[in-house]
C-alpha atoms as a PDB file:
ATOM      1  CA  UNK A   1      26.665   5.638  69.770  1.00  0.00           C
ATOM      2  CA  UNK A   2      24.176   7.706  72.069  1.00  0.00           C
ATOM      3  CA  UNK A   3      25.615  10.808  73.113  1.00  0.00           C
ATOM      4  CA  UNK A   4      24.855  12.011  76.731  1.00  0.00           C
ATOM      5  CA  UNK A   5      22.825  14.473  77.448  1.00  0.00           C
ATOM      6  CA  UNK A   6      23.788  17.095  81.053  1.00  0.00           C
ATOM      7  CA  UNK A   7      21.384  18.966  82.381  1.00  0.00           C
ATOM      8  CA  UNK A   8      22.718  22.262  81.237  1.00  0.00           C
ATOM      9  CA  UNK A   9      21.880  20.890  77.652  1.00  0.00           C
ATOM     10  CA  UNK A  10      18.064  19.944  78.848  1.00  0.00           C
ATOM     11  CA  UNK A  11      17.603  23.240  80.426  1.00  0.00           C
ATOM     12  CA  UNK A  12      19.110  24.864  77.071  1.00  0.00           C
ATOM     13  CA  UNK A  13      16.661  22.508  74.882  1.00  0.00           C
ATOM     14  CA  UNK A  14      13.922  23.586  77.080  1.00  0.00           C
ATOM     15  CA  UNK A  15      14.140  27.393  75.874  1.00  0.00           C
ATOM     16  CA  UNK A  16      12.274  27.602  72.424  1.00  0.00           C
ATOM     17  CA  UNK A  17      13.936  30.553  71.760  1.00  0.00           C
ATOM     18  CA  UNK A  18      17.216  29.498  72.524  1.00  0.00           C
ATOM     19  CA  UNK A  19      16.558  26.208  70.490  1.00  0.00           C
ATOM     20  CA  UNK A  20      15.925  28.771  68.172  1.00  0.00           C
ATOM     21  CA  UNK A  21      19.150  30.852  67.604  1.00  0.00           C
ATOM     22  CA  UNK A  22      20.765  27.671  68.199  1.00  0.00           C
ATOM     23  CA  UNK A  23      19.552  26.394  65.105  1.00  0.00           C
ATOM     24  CA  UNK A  24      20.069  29.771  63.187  1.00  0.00           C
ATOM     25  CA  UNK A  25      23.751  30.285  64.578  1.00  0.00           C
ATOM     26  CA  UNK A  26      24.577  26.355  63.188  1.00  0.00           C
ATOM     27  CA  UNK A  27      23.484  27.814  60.204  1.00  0.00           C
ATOM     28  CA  UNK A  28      25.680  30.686  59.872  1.00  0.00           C
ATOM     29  CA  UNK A  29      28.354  28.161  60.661  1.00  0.00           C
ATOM     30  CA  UNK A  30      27.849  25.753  58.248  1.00  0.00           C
ATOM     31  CA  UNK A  31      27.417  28.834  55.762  1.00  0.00           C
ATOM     32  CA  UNK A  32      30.738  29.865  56.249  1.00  0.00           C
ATOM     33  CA  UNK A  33      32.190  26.647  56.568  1.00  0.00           C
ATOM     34  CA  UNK A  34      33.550  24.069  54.155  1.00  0.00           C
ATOM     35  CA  UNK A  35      30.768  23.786  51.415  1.00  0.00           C
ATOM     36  CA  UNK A  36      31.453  19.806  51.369  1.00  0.00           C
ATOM     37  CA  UNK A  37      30.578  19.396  54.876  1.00  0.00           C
ATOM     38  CA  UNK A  38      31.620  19.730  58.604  1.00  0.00           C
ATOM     39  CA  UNK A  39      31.812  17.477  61.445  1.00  0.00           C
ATOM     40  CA  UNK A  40      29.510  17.647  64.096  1.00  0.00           C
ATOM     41  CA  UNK A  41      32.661  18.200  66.914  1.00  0.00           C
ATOM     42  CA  UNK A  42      33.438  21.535  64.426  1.00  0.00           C
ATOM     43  CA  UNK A  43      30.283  22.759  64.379  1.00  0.00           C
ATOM     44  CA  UNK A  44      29.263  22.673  67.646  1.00  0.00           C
ATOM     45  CA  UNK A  45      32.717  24.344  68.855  1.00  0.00           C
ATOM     46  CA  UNK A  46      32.584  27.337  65.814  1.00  0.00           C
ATOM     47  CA  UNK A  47      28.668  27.350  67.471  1.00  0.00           C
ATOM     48  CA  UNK A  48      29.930  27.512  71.161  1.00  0.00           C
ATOM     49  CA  UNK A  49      27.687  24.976  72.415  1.00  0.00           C
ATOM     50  CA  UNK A  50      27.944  21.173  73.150  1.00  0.00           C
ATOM     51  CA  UNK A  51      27.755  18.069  70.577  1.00  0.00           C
ATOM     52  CA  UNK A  52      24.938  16.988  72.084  1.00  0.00           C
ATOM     53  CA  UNK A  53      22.975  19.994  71.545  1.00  0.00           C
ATOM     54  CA  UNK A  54      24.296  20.705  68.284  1.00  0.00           C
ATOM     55  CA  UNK A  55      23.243  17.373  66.974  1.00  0.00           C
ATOM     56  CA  UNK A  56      19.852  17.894  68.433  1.00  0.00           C
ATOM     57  CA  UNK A  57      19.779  21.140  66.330  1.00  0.00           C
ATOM     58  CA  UNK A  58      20.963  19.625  63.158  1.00  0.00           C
ATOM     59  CA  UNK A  59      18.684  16.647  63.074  1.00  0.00           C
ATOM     60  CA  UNK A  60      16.089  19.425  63.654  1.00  0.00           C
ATOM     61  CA  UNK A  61      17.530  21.096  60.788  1.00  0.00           C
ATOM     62  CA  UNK A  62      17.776  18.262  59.112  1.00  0.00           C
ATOM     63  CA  UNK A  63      14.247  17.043  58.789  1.00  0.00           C
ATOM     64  CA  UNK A  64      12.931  20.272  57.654  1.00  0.00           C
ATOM     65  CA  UNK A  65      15.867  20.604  54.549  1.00  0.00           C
ATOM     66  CA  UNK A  66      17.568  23.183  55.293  1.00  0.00           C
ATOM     67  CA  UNK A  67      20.406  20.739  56.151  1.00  0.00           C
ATOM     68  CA  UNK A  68      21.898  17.621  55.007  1.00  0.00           C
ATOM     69  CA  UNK A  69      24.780  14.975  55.364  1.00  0.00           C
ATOM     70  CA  UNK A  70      26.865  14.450  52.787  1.00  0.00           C
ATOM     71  CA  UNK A  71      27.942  11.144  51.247  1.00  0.00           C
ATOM     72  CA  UNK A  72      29.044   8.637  54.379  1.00  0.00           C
ATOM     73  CA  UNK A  73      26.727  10.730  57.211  1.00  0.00           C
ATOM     74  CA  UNK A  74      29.901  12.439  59.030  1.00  0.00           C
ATOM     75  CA  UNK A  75      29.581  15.622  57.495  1.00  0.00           C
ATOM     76  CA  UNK A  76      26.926  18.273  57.456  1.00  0.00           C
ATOM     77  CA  UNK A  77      26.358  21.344  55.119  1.00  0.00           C
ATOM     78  CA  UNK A  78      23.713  23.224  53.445  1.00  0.00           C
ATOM     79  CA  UNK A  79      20.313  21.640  52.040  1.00  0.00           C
ATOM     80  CA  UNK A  80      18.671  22.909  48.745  1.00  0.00           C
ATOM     81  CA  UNK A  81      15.646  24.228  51.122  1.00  0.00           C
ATOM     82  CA  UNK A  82      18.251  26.517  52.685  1.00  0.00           C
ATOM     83  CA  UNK A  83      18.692  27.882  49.103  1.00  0.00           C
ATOM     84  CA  UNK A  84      15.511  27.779  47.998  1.00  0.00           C
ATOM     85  CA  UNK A  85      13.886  30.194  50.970  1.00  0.00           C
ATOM     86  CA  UNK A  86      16.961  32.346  51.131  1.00  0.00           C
ATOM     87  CA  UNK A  87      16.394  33.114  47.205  1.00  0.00           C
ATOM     88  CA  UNK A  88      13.410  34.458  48.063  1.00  0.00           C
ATOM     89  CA  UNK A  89      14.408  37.133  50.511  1.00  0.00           C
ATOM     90  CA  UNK A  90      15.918  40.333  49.034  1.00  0.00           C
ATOM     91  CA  UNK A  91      17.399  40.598  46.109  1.00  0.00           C
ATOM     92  CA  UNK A  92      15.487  38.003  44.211  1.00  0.00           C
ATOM     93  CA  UNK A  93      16.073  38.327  40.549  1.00  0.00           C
ATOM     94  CA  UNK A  94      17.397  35.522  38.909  1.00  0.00           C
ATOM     95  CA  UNK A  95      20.277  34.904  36.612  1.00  0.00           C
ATOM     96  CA  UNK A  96      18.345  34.432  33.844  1.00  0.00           C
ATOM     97  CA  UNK A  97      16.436  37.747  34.673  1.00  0.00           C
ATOM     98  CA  UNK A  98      19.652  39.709  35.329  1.00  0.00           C
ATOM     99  CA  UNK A  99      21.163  38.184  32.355  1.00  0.00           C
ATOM    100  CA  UNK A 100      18.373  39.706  29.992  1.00  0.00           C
ATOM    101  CA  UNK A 101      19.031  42.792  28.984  1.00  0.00           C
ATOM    102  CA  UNK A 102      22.827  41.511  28.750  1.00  0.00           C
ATOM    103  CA  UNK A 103      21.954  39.268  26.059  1.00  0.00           C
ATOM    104  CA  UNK A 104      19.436  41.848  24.459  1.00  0.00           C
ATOM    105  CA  UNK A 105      22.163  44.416  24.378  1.00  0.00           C
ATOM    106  CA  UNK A 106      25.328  42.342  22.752  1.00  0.00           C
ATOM    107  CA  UNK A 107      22.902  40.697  20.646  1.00  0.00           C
ATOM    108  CA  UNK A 108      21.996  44.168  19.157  1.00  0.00           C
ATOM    109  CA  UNK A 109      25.622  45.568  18.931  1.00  0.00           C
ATOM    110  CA  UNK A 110      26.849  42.388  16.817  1.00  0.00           C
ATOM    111  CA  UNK A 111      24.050  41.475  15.769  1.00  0.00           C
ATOM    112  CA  UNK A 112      24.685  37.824  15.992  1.00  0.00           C
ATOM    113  CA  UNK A 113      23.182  35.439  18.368  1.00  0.00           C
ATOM    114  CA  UNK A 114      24.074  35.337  21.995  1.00  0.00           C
ATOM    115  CA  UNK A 115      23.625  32.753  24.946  1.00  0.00           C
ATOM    116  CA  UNK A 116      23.351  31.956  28.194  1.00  0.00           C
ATOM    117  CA  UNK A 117      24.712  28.953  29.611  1.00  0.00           C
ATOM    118  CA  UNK A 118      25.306  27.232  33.397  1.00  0.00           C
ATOM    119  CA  UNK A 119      26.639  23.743  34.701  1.00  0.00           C
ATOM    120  CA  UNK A 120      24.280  21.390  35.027  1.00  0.00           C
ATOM    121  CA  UNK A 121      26.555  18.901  36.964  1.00  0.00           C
ATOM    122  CA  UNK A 122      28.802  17.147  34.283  1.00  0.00           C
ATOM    123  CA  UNK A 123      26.943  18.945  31.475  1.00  0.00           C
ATOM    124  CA  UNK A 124      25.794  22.818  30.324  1.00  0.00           C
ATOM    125  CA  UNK A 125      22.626  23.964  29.660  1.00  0.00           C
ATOM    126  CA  UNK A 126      21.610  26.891  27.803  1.00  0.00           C
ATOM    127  CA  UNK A 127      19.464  28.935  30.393  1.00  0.00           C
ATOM    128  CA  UNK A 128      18.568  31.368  28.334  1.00  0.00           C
ATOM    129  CA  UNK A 129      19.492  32.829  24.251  1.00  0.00           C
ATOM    130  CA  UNK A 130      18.562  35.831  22.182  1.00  0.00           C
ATOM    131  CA  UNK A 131      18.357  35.371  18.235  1.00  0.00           C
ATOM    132  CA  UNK A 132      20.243  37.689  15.699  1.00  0.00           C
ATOM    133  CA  UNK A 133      19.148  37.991  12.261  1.00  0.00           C
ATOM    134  CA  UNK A 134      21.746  35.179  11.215  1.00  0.00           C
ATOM    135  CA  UNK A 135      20.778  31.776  10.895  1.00  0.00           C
ATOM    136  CA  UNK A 136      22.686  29.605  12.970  1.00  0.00           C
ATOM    137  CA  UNK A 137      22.895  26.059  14.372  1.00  0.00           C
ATOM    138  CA  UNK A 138      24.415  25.206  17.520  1.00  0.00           C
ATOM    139  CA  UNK A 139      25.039  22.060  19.949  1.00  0.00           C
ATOM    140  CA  UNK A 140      22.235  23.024  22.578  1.00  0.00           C
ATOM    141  CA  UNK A 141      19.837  24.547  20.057  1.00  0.00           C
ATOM    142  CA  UNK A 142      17.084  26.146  22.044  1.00  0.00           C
ATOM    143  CA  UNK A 143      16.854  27.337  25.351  1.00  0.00           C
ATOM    144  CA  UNK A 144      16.943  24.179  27.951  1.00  0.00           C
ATOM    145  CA  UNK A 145      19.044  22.019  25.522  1.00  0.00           C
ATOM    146  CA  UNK A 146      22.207  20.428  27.208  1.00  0.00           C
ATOM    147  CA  UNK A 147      25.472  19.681  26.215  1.00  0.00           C
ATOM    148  CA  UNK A 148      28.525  17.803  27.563  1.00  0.00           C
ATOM    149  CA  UNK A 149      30.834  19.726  29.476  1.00  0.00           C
ATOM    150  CA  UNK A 150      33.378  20.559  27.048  1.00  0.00           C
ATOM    151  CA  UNK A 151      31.434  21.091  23.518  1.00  0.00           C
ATOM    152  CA  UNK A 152      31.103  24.699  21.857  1.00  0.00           C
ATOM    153  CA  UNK A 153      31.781  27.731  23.088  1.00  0.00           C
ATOM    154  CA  UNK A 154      30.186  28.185  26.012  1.00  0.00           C
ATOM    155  CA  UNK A 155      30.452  25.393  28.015  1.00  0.00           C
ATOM    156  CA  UNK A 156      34.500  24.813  27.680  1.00  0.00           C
ATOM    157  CA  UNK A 157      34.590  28.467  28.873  1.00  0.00           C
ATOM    158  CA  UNK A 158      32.519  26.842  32.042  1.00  0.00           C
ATOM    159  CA  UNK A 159      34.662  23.717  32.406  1.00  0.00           C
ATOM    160  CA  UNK A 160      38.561  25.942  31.923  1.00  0.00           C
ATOM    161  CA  UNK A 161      37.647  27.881  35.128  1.00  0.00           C
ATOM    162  CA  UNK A 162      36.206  25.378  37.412  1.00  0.00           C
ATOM    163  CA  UNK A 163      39.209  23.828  40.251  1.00  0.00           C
ATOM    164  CA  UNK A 164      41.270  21.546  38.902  1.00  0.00           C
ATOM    165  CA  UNK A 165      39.733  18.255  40.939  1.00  0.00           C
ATOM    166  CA  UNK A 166      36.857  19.514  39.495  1.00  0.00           C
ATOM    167  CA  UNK A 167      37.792  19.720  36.073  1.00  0.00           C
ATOM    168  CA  UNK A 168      39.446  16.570  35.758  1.00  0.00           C
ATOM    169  CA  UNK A 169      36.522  14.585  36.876  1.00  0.00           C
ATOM    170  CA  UNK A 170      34.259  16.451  34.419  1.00  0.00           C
ATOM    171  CA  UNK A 171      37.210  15.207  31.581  1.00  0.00           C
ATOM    172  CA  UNK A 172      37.208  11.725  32.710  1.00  0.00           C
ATOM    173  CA  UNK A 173      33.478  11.325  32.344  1.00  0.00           C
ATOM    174  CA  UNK A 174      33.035  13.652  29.341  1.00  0.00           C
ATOM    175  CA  UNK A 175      35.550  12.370  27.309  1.00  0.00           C
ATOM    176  CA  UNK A 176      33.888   9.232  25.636  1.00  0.00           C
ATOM    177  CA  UNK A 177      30.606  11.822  25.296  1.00  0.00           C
ATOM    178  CA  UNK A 178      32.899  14.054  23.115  1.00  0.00           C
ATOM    179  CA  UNK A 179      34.668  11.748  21.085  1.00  0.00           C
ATOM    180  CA  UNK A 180      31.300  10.430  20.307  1.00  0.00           C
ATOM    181  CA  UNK A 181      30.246  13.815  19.352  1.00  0.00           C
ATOM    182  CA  UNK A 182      33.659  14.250  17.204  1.00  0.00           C
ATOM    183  CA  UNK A 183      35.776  16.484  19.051  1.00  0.00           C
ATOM    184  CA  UNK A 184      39.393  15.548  18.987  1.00  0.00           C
ATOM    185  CA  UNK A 185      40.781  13.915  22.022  1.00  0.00           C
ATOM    186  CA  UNK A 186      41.891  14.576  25.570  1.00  0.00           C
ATOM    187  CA  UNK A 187      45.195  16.049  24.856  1.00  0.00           C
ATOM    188  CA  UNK A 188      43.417  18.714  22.323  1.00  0.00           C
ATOM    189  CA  UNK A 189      40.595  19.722  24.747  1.00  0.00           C
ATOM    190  CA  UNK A 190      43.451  20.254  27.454  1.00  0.00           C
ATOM    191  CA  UNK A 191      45.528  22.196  25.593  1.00  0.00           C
ATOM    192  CA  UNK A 192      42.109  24.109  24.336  1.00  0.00           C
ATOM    193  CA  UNK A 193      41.401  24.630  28.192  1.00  0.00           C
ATOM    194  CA  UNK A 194      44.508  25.654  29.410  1.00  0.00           C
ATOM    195  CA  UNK A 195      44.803  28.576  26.761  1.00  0.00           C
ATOM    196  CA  UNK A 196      41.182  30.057  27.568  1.00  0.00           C
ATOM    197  CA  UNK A 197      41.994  29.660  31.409  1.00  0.00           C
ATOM    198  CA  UNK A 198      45.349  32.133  30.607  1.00  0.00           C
ATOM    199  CA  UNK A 199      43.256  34.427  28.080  1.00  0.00           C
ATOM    200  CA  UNK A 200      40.250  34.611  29.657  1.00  0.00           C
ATOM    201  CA  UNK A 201      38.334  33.194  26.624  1.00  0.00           C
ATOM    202  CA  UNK A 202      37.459  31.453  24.161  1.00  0.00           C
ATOM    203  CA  UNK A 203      37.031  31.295  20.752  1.00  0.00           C
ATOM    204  CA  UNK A 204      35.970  27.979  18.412  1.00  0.00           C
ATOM    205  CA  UNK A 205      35.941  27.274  14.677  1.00  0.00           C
ATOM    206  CA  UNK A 206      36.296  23.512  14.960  1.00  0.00           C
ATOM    207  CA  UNK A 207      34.064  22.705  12.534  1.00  0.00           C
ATOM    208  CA  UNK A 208      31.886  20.167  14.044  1.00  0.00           C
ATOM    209  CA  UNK A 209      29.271  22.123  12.491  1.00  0.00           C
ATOM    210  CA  UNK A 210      30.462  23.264   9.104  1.00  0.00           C
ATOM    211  CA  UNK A 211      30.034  27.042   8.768  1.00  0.00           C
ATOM    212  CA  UNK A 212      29.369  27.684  12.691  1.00  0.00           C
ATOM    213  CA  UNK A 213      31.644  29.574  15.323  1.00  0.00           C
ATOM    214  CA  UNK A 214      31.707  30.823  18.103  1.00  0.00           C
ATOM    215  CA  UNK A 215      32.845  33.018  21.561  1.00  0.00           C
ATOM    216  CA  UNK A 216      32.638  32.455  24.930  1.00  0.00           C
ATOM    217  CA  UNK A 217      33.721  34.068  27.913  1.00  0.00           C
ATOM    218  CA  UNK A 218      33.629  32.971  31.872  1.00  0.00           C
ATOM    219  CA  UNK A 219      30.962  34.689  34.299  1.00  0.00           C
ATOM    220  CA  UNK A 220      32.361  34.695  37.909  1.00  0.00           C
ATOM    221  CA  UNK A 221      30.639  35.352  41.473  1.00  0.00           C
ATOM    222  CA  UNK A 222      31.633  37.803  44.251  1.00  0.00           C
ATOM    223  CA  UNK A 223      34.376  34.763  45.329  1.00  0.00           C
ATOM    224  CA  UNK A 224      35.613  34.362  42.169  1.00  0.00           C
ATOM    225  CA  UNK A 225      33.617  31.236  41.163  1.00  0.00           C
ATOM    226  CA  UNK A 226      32.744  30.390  37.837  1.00  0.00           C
ATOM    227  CA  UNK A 227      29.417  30.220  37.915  1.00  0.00           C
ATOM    228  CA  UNK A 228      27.832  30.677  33.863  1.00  0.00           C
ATOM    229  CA  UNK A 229      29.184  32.114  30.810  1.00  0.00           C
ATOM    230  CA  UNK A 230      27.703  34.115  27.639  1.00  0.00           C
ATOM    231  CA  UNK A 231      28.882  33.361  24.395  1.00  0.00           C
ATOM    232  CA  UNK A 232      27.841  34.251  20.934  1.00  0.00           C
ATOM    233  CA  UNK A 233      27.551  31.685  17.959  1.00  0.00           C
ATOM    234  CA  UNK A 234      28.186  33.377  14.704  1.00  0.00           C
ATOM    235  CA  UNK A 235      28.647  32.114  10.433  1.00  0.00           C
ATOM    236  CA  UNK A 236      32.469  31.686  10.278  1.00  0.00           C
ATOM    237  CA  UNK A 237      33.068  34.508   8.051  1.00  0.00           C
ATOM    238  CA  UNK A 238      31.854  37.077  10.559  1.00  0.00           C
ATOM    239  CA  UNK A 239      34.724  35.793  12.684  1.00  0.00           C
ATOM    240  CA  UNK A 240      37.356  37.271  11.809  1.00  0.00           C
ATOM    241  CA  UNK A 241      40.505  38.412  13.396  1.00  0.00           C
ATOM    242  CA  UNK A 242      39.708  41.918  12.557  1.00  0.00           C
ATOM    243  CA  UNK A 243      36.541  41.194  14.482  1.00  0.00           C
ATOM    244  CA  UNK A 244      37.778  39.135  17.113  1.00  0.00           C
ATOM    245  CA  UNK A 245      39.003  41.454  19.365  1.00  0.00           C
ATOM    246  CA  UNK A 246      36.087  43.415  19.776  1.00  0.00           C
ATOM    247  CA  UNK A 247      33.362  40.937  19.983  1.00  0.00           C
ATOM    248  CA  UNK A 248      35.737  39.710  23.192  1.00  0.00           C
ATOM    249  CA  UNK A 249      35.818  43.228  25.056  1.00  0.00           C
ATOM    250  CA  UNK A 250      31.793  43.584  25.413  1.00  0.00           C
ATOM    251  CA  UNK A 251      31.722  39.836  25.999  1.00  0.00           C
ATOM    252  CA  UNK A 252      33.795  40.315  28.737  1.00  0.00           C
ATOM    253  CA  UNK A 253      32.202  43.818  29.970  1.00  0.00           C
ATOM    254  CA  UNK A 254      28.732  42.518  30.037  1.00  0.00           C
ATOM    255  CA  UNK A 255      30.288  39.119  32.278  1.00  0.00           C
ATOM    256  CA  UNK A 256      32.064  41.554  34.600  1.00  0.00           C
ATOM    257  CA  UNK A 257      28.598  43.403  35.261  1.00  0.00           C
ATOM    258  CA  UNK A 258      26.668  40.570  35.275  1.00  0.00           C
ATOM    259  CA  UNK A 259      29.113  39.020  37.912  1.00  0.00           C
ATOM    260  CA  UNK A 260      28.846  41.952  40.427  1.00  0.00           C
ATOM    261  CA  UNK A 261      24.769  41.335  40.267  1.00  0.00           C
ATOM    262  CA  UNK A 262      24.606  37.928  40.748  1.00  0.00           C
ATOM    263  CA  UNK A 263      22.453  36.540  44.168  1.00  0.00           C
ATOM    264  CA  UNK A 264      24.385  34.231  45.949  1.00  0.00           C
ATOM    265  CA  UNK A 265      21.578  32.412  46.984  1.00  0.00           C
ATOM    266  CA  UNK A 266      19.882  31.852  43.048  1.00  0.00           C
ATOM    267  CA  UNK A 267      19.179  28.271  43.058  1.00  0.00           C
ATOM    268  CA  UNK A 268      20.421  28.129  39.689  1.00  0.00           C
ATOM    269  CA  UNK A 269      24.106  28.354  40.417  1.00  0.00           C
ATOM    270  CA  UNK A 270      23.583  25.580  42.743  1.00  0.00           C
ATOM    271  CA  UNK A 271      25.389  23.166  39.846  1.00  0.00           C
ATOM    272  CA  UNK A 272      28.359  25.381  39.753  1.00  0.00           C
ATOM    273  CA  UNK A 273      29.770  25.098  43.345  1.00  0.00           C
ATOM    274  CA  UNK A 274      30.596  21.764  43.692  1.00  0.00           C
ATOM    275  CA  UNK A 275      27.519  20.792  45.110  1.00  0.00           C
ATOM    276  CA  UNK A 276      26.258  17.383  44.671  1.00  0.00           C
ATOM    277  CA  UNK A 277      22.622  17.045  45.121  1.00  0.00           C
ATOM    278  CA  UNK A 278      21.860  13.220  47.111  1.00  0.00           C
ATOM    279  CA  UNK A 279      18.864  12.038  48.716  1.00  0.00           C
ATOM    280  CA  UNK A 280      18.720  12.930  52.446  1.00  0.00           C
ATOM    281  CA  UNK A 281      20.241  10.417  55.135  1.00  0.00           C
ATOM    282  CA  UNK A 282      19.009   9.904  58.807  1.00  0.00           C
ATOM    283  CA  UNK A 283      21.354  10.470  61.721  1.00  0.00           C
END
């Protein structure tokens, strides 16, 4: 349905500046808005202008990426364009560039080897790893490999802490992928999630591969978003309870840090918010 357009709206359109901070006051809306979407009639009231101009805006908007509809066309929020310029204003370092000397500096102290991982949609991938003088194996081997949400160390710690919609489609899908990869079954990996969620970590000796274990604690944002986690994979006999304890606290220090650093606007933590990335629709 055409919506009308009243002549206050053409003289407003007329003003390229005003077009303008039109366009870059729907943007502070839809930033602060729902991350799945608003409806045009919400946006344009939160904006203080009429539909018609704010859907003039958002096509705008719209066809240069900076925003998109989500699944159905009645809802509009944030395009990966948006994230992509805004990660290059300010504070620009990346996760994987914060997370360095992080991962240099536990890897040193324990001597072991320590990772990086994020959520890649329904599965982790290690962003980043430093090597201690142990051999090791582990399920993403080097850096880029990607696992199944759900498998290690790393990723469960990832997959406890996300919202509970979230984390039950992620179990759904993921489950035949783990059984197939030998972990247990669903009621194990709940029970597994639901004490890391209450600690605040996690620790795994499942054997899946003999000899291996492994650490992993959760990396939150400013809103208290999951958004990585660092985890170090170890021989089983360097382990132990004795050991435990300790290997947790600068696991968990180095997270905190990290979290308080992180750019809201890295690309890379784009997976961990719930975003789904579709093709662009038309109005």
């Amino acid at each position: 349905m055409e919506l009308s357009v009243s002549g206050s709206d053409m003289a407003e359109n007329s003003s390229p500046i005003s077009s303008a901070r039109r366009a870059l006051g729907l943007l502070r809306v839809l930033a602060s808005g729902d991350p799945a979407g608003m409806r045009l009639i919400d946006v344009a009231r939160q904006a203080g202008c009429s539909q018609p101009a704010a859907h003039r805006a958002l096509r705008d908007l719209v066809a240069e990426g900076f925003v998109e509809q989500a699944k159905g066309g009645k809802r509009y929020r944030l395009a990966l364009d948006f994230f992509v310029l805004a990660s290059r204003a300010g504070h620009t370092d990346g996760l994987r560039d914060l997370a360095r000397p992080a991962l240099l500096r536990l890897s040193s102290t324990l001597t072991d080897t320590v990772f990086l991982l994020v959520r890649s949609g329904y599965d982790a991938v290690c962003l980043d790893r430093v090597e201690g003088p142990f051999p090791i194996r582990s399920f993403t081997g080097d850096i880029g490999g990607k696992v199944p949400l759900g498998l290690g160390q790393g990723s469960p710690t990832i997959l406890a802490h996300l919202t509970e919609g979230e984390r039950d489609a992620v179990i759904r899908y993921n489950m035949p992928r783990l059984l197939d990869r030998g972990l247990f079954d669903e009621a194990v990996l709940r029970n597994m999630l639901e004490v890391a969620r209450h600690q605040g970590w996690m620790d795994i000796d499942t054997g899946l591969i003999p000899g291996m274990a492994g650490v992993g604690v959760p990396v939150f944002d400013s809103r208290g978003h999951v958004v990585a986690a660092l985890s170090v994979g170890t021989l089983s006999n360097r382990l132990r309870p004795n050991r435990l304890p300790g290997i947790v606290n600068l696991l968990k220090a180095e997270a905190e840090a990290l979290g308080r650093r992180l750019n809201p606007f890295d690309t890379t933590l784009r997976g961990t918010l719930g975003w789904e990335l579709r093709p662009r629709e038309g109005f």
